[in-house]
PDB file of N, CA and C in Angstrom:
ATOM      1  N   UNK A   1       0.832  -1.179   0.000  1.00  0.00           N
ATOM      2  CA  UNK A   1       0.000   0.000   0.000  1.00  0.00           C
ATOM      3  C   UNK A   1       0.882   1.250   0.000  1.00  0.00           C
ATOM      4  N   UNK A   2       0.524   2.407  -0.945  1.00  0.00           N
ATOM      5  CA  UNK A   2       1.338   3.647  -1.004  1.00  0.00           C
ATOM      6  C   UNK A   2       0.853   4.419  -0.038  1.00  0.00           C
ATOM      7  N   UNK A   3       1.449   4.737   0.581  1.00  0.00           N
ATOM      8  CA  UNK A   3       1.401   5.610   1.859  1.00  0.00           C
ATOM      9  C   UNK A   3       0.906   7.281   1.346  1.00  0.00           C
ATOM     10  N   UNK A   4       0.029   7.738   2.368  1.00  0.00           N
ATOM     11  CA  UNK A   4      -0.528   9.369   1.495  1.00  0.00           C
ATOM     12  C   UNK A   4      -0.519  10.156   2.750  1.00  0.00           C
ATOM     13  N   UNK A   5       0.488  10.894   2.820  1.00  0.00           N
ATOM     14  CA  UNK A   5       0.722  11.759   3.786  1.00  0.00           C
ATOM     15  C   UNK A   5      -0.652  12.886   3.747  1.00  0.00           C
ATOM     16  N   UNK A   6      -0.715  13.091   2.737  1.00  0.00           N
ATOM     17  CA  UNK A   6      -1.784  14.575   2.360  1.00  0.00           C
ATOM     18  C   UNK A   6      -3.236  14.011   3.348  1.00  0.00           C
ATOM     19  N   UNK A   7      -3.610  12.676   3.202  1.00  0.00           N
ATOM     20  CA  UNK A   7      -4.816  11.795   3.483  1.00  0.00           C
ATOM     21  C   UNK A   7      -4.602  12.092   4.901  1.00  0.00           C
ATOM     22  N   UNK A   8      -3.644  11.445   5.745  1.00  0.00           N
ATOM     23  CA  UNK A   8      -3.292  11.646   7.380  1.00  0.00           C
ATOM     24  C   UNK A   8      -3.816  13.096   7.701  1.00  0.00           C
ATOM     25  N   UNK A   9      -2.785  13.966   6.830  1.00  0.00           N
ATOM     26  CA  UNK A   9      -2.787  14.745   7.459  1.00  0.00           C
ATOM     27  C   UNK A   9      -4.432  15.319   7.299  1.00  0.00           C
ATOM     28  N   UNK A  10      -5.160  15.726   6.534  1.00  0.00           N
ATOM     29  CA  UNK A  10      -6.454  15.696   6.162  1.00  0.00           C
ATOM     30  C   UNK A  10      -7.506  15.078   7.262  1.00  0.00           C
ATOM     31  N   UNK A  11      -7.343  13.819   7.632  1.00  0.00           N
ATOM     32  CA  UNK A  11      -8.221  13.248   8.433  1.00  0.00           C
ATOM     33  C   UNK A  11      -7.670  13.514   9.764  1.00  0.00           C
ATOM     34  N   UNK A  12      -6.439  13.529  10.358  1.00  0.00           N
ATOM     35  CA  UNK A  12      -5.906  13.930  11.465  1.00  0.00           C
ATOM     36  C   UNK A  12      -6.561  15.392  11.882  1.00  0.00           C
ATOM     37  N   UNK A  13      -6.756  16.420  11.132  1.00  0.00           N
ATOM     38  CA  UNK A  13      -6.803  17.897  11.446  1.00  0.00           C
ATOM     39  C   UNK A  13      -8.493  17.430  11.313  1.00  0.00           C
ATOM     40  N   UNK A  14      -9.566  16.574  10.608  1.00  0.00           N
ATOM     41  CA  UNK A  14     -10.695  16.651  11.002  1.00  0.00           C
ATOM     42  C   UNK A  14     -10.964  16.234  11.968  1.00  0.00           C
ATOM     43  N   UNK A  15     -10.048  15.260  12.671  1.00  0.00           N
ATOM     44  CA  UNK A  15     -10.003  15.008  14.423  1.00  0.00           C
ATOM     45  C   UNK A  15      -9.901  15.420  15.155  1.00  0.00           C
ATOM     46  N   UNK A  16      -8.994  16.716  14.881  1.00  0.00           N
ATOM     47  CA  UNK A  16      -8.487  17.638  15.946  1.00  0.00           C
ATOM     48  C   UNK A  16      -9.942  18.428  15.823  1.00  0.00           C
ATOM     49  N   UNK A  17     -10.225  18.902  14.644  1.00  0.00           N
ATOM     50  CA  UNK A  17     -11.878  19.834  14.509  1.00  0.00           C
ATOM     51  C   UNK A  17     -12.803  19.277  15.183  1.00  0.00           C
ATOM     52  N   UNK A  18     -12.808  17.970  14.945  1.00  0.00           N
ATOM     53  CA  UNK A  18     -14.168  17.154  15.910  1.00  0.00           C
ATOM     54  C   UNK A  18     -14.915  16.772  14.808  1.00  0.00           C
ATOM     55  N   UNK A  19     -14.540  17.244  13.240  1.00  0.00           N
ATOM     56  CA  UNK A  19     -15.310  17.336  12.155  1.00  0.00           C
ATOM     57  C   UNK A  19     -15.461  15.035  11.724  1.00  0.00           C
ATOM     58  N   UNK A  20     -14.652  14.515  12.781  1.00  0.00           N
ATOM     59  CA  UNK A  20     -14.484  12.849  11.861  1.00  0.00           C
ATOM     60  C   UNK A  20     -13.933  12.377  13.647  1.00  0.00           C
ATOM     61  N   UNK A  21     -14.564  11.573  13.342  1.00  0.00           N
ATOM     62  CA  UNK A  21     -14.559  10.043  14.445  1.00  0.00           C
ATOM     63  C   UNK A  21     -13.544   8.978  14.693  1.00  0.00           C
ATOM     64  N   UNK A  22     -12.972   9.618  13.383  1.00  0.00           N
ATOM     65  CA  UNK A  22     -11.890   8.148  12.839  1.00  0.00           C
ATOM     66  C   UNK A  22     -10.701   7.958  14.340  1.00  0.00           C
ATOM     67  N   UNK A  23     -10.491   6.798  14.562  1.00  0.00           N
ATOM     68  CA  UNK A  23      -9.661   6.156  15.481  1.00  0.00           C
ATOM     69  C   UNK A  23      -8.107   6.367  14.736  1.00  0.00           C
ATOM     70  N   UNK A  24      -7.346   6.372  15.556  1.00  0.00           N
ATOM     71  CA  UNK A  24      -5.969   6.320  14.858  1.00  0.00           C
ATOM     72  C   UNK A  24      -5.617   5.056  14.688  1.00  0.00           C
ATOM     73  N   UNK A  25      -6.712   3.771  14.488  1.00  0.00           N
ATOM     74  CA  UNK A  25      -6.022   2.802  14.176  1.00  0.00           C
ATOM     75  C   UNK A  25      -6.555   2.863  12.514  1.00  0.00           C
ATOM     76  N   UNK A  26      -8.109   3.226  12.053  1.00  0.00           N
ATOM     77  CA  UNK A  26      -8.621   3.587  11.371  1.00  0.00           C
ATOM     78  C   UNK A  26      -8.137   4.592  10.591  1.00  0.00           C
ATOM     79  N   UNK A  27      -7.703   5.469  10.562  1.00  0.00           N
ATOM     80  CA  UNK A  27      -6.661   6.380   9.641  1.00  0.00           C
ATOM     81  C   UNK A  27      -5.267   5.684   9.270  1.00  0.00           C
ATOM     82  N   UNK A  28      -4.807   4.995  10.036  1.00  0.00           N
ATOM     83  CA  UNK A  28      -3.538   3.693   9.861  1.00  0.00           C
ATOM     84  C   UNK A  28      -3.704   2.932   8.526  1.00  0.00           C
ATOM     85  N   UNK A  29      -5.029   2.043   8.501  1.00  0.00           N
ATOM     86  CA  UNK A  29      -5.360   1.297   7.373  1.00  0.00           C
ATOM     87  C   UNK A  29      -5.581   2.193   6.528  1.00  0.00           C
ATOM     88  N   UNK A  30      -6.179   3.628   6.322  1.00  0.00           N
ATOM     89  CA  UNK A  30      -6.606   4.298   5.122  1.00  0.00           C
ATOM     90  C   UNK A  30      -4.898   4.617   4.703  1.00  0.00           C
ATOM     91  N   UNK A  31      -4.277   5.379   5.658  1.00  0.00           N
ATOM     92  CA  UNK A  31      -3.341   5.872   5.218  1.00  0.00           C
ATOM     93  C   UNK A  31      -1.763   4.964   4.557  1.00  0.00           C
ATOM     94  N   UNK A  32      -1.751   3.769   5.577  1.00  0.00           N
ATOM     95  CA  UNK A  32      -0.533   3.341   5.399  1.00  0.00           C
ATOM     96  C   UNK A  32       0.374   3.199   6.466  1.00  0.00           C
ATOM     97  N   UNK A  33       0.075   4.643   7.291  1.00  0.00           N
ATOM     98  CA  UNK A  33       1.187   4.904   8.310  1.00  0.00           C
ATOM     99  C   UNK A  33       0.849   4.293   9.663  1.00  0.00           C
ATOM    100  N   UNK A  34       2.099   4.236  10.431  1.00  0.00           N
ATOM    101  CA  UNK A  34       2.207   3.506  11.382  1.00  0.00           C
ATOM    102  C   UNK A  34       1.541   4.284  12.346  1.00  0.00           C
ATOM    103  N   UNK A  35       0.386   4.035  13.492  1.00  0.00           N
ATOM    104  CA  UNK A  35      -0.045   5.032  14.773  1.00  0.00           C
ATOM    105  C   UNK A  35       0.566   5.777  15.056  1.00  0.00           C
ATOM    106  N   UNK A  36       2.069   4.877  15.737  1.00  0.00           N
ATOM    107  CA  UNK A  36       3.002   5.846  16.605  1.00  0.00           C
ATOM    108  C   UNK A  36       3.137   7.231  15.609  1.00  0.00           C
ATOM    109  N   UNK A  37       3.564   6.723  14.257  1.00  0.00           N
ATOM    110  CA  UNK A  37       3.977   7.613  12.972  1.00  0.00           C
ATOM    111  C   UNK A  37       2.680   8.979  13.459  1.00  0.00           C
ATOM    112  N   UNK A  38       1.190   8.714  13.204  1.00  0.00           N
ATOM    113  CA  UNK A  38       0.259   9.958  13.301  1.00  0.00           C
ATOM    114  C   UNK A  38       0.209  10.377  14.462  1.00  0.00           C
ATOM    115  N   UNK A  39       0.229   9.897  15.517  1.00  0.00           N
ATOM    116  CA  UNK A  39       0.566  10.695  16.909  1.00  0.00           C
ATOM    117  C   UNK A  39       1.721  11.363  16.489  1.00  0.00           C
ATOM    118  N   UNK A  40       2.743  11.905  16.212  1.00  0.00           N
ATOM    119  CA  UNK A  40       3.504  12.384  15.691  1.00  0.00           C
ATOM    120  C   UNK A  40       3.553  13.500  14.501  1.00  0.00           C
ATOM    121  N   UNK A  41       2.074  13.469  13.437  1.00  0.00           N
ATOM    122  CA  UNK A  41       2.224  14.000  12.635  1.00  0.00           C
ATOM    123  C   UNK A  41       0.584  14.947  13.626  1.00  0.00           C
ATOM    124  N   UNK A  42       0.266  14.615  14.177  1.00  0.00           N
ATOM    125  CA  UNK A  42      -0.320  14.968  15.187  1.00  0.00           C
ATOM    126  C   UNK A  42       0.048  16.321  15.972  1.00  0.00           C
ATOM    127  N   UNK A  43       1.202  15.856  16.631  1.00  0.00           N
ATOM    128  CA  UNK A  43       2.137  16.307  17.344  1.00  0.00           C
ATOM    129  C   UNK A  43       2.073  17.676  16.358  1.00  0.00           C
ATOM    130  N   UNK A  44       3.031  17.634  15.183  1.00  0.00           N
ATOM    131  CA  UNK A  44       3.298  18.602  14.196  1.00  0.00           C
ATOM    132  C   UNK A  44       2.244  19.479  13.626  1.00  0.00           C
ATOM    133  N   UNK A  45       1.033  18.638  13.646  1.00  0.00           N
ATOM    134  CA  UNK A  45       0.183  19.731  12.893  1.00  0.00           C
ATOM    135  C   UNK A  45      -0.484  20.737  13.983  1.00  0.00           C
ATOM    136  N   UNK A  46      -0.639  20.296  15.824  1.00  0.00           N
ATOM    137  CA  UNK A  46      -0.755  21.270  16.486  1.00  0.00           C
ATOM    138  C   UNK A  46      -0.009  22.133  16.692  1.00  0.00           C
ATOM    139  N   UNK A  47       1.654  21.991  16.563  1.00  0.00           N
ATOM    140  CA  UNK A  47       2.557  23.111  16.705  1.00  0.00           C
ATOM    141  C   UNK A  47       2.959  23.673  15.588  1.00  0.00           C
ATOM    142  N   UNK A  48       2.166  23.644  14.562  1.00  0.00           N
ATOM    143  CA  UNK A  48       2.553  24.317  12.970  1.00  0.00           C
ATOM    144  C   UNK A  48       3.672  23.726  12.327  1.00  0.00           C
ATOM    145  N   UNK A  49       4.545  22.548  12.395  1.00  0.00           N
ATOM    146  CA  UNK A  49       6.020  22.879  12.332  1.00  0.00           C
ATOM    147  C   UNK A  49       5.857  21.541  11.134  1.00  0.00           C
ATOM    148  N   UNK A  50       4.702  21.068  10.526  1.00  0.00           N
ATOM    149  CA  UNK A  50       4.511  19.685   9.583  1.00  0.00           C
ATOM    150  C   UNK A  50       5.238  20.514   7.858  1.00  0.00           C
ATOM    151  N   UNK A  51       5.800  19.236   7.707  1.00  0.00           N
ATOM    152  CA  UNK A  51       6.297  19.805   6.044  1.00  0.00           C
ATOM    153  C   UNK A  51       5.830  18.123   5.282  1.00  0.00           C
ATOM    154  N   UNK A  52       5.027  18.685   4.315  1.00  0.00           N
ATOM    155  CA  UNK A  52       4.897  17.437   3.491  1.00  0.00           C
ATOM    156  C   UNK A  52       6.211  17.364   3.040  1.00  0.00           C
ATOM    157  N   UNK A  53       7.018  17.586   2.726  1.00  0.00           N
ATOM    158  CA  UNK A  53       8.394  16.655   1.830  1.00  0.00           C
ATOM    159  C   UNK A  53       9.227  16.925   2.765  1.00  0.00           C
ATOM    160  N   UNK A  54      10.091  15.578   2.377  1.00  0.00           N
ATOM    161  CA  UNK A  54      11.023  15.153   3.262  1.00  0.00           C
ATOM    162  C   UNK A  54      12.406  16.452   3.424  1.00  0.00           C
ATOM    163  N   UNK A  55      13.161  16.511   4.810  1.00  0.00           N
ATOM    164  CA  UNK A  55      13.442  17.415   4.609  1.00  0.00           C
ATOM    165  C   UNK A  55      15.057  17.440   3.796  1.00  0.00           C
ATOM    166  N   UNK A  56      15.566  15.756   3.244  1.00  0.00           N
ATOM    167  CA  UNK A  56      16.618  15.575   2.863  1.00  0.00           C
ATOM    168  C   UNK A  56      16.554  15.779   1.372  1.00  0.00           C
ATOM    169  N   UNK A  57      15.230  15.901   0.840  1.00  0.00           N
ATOM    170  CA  UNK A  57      14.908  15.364  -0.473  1.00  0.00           C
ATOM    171  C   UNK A  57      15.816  16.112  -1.480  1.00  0.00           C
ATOM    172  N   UNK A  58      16.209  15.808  -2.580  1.00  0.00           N
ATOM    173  CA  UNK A  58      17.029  16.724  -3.595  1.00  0.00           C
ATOM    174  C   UNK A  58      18.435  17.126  -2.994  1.00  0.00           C
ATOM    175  N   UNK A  59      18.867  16.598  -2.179  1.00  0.00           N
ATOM    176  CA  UNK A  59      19.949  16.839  -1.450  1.00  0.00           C
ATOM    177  C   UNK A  59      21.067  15.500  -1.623  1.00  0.00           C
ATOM    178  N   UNK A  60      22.225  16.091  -2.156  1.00  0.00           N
ATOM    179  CA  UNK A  60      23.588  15.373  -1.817  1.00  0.00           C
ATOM    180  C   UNK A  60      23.645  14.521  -1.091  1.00  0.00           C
ATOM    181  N   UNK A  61      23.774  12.880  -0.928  1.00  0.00           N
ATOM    182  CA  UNK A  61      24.337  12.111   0.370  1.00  0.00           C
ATOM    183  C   UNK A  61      25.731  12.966   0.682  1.00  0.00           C
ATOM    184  N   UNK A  62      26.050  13.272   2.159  1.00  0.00           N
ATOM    185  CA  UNK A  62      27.172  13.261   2.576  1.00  0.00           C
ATOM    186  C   UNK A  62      28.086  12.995   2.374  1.00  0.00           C
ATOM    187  N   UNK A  63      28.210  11.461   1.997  1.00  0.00           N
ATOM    188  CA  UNK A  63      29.606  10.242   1.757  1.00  0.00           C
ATOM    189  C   UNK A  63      29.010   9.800   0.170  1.00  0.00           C
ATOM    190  N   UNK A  64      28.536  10.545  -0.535  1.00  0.00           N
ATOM    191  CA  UNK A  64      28.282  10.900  -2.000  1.00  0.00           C
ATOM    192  C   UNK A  64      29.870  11.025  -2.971  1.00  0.00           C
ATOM    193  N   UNK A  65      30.360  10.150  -3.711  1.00  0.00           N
ATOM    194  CA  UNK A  65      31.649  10.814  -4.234  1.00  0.00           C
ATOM    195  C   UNK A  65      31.667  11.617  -4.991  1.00  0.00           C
ATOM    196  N   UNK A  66      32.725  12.483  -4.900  1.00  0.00           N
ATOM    197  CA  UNK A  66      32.522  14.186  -5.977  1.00  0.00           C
ATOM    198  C   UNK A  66      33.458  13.477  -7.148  1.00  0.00           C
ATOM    199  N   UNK A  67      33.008  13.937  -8.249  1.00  0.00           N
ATOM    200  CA  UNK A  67      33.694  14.228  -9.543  1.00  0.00           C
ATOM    201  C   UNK A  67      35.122  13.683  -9.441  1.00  0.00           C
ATOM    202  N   UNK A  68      35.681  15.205  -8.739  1.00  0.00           N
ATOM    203  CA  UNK A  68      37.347  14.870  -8.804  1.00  0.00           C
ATOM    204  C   UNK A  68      37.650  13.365  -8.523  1.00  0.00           C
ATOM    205  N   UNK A  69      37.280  12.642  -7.223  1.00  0.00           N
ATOM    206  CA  UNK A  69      37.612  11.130  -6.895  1.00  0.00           C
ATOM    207  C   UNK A  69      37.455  10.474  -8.159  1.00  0.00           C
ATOM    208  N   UNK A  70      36.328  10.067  -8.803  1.00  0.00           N
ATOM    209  CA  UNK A  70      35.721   9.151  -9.990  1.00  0.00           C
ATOM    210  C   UNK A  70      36.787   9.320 -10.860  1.00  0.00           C
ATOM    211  N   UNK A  71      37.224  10.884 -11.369  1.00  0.00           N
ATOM    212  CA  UNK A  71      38.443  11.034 -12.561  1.00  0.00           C
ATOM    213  C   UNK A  71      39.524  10.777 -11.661  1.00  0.00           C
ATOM    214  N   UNK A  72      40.045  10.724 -10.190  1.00  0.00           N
ATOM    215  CA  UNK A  72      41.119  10.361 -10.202  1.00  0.00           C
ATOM    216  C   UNK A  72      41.023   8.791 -10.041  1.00  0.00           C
ATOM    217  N   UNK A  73      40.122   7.948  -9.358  1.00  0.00           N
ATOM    218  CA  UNK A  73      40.238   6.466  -9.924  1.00  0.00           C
ATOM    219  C   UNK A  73      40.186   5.807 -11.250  1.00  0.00           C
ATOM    220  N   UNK A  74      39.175   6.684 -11.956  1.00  0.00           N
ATOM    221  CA  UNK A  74      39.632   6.424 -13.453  1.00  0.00           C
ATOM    222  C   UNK A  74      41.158   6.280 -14.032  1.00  0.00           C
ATOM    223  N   UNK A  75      41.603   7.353 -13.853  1.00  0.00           N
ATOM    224  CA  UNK A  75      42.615   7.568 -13.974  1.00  0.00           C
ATOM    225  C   UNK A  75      44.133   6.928 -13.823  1.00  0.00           C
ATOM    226  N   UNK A  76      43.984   6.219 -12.253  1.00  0.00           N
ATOM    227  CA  UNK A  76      44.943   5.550 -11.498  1.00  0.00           C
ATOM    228  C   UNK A  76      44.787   3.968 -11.955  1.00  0.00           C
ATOM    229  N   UNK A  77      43.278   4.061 -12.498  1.00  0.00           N
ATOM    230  CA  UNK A  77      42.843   2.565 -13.042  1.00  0.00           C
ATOM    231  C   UNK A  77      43.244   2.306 -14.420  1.00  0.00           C
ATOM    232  N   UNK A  78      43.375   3.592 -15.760  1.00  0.00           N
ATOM    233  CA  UNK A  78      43.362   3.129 -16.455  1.00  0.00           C
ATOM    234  C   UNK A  78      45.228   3.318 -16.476  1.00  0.00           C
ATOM    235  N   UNK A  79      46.026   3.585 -15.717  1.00  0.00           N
ATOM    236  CA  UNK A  79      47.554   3.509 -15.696  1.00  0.00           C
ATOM    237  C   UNK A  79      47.546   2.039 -15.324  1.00  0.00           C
ATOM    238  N   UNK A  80      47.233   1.520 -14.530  1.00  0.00           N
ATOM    239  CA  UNK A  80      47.506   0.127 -13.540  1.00  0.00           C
ATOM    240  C   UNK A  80      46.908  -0.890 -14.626  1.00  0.00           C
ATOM    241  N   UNK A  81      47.986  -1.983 -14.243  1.00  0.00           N
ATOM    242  CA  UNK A  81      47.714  -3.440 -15.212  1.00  0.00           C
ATOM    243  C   UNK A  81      46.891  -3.925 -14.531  1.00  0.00           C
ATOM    244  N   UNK A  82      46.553  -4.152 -13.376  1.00  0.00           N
ATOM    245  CA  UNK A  82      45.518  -4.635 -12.337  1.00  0.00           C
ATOM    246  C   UNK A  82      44.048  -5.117 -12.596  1.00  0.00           C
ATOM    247  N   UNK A  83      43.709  -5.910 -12.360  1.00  0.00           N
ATOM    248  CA  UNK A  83      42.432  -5.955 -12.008  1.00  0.00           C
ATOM    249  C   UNK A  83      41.917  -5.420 -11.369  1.00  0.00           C
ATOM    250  N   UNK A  84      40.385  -5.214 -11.468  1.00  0.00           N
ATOM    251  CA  UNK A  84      39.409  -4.509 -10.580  1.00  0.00           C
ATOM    252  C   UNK A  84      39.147  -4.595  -9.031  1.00  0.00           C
ATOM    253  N   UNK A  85      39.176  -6.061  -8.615  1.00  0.00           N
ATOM    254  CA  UNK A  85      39.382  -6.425  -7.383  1.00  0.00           C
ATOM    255  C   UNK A  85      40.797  -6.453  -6.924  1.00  0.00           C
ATOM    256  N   UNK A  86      41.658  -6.173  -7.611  1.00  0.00           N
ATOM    257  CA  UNK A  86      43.236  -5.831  -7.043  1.00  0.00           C
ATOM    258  C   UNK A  86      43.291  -4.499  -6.959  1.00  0.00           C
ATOM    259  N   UNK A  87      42.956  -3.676  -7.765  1.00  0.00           N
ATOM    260  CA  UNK A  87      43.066  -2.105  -7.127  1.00  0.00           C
ATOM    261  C   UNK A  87      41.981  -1.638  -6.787  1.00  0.00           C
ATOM    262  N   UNK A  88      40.883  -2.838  -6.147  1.00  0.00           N
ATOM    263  CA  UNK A  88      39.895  -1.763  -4.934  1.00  0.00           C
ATOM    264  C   UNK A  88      40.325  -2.177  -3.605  1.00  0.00           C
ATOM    265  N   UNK A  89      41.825  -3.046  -3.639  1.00  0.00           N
ATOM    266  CA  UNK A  89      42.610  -3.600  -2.742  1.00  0.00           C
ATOM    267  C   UNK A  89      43.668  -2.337  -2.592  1.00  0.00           C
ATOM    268  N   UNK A  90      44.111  -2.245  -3.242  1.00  0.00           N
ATOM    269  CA  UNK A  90      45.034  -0.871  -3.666  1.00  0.00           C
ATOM    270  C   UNK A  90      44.184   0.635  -2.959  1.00  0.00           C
ATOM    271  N   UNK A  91      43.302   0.755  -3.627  1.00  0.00           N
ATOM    272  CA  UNK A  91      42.859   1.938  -3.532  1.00  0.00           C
ATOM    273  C   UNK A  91      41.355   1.487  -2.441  1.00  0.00           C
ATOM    274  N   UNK A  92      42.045   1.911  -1.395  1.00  0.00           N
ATOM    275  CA  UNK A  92      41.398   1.180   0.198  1.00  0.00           C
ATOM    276  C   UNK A  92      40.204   2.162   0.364  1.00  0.00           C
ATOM    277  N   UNK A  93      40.057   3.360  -0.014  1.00  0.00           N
ATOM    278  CA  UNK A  93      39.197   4.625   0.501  1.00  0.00           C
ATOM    279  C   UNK A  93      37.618   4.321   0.058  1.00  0.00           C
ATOM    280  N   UNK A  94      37.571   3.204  -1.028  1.00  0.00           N
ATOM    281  CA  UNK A  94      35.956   2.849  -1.238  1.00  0.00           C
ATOM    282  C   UNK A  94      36.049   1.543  -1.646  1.00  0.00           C
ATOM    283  N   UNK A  95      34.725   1.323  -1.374  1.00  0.00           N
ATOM    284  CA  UNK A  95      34.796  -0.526  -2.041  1.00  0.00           C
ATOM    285  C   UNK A  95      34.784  -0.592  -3.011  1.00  0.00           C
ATOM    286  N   UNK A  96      34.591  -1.962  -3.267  1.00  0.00           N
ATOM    287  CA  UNK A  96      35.158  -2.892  -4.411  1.00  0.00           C
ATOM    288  C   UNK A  96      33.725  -2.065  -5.536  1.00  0.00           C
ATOM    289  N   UNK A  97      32.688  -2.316  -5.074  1.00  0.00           N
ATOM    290  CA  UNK A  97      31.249  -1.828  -5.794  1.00  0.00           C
ATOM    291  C   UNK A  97      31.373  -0.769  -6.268  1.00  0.00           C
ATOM    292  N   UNK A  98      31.785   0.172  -5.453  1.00  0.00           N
ATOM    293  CA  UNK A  98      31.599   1.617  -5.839  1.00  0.00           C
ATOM    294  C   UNK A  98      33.126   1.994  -6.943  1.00  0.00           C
ATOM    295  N   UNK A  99      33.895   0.779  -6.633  1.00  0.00           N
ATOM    296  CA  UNK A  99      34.768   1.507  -7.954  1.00  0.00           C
ATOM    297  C   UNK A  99      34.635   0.547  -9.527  1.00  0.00           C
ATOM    298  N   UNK A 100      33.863  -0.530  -9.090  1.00  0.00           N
ATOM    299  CA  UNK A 100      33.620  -1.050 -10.584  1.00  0.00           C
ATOM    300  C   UNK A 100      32.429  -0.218 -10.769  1.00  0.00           C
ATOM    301  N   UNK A 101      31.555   0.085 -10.240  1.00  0.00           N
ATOM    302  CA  UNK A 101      30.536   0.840 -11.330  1.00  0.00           C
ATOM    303  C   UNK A 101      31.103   2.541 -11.545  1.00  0.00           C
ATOM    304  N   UNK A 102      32.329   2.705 -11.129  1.00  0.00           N
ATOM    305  CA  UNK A 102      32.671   4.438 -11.404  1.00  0.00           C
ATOM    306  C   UNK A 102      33.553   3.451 -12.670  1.00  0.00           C
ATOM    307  N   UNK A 103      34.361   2.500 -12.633  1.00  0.00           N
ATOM    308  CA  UNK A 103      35.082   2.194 -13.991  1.00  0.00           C
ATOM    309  C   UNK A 103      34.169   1.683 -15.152  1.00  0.00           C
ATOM    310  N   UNK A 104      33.240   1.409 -15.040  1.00  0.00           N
ATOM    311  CA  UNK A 104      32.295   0.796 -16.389  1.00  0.00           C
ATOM    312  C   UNK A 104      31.350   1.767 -16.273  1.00  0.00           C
ATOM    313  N   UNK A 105      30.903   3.046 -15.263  1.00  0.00           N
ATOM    314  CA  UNK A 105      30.192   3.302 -15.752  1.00  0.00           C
ATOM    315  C   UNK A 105      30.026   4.259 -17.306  1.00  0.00           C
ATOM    316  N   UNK A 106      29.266   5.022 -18.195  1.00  0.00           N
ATOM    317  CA  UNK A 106      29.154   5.450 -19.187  1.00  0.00           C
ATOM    318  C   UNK A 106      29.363   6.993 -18.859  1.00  0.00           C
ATOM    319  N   UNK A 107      29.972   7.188 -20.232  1.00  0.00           N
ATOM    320  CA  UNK A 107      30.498   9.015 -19.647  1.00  0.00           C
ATOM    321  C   UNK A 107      29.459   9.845 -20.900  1.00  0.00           C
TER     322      UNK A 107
END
């Protein structure tokens, strides 16, 4: 089941109005979300502070690799006679995964 934040929040604020009856186990099955989860979104919609989208969304992972790394393993990879699993032995700073798909991936 796809989860509908807009729905919670919708039937949650007609609870708080008095305008709907619905149980928070009953908004659970409509919505998707977990109780504890709408006591919580609960929580947020009495203190104003609810954001439908997430607040990481469109955002960089942290431990995301930049550019420069990818061209310098490229780089160090396409000098070295090595195999792939010998220089993600070599080149200790990421795994084995993350440097075969930066070497095959498409430019």
């Amino acid at each position: 089941m796809k989860k509908n934040k807009q729905l919670a929040i919708k039937l949650i604020n007609e609870k708080l109005n008095k305008k709907s009856y619905y149980t928070f186990e009953e908004i659970s099955i409509q919505t998707g979300y977990h109780v504890k989860y709408l006591f919580q979104l609960q929580k947020e919609i009495k203190n104003r502070t609810i954001k439908i989208e997430h607040g990481n969304k469109n955002k960089k992972p942290y431990n995301a690799i930049s550019e420069e790394e990818k061209q310098k393993i490229k780089f160090l990879y396409s000098k070295s006679s090595a195999s792939i699993r010998k220089f993600a032995k070599f080149y200790s700073k990421r795994s084995y995964s993350c440097i075969y798909n930066i070497i095959h991936e498409k430019e």
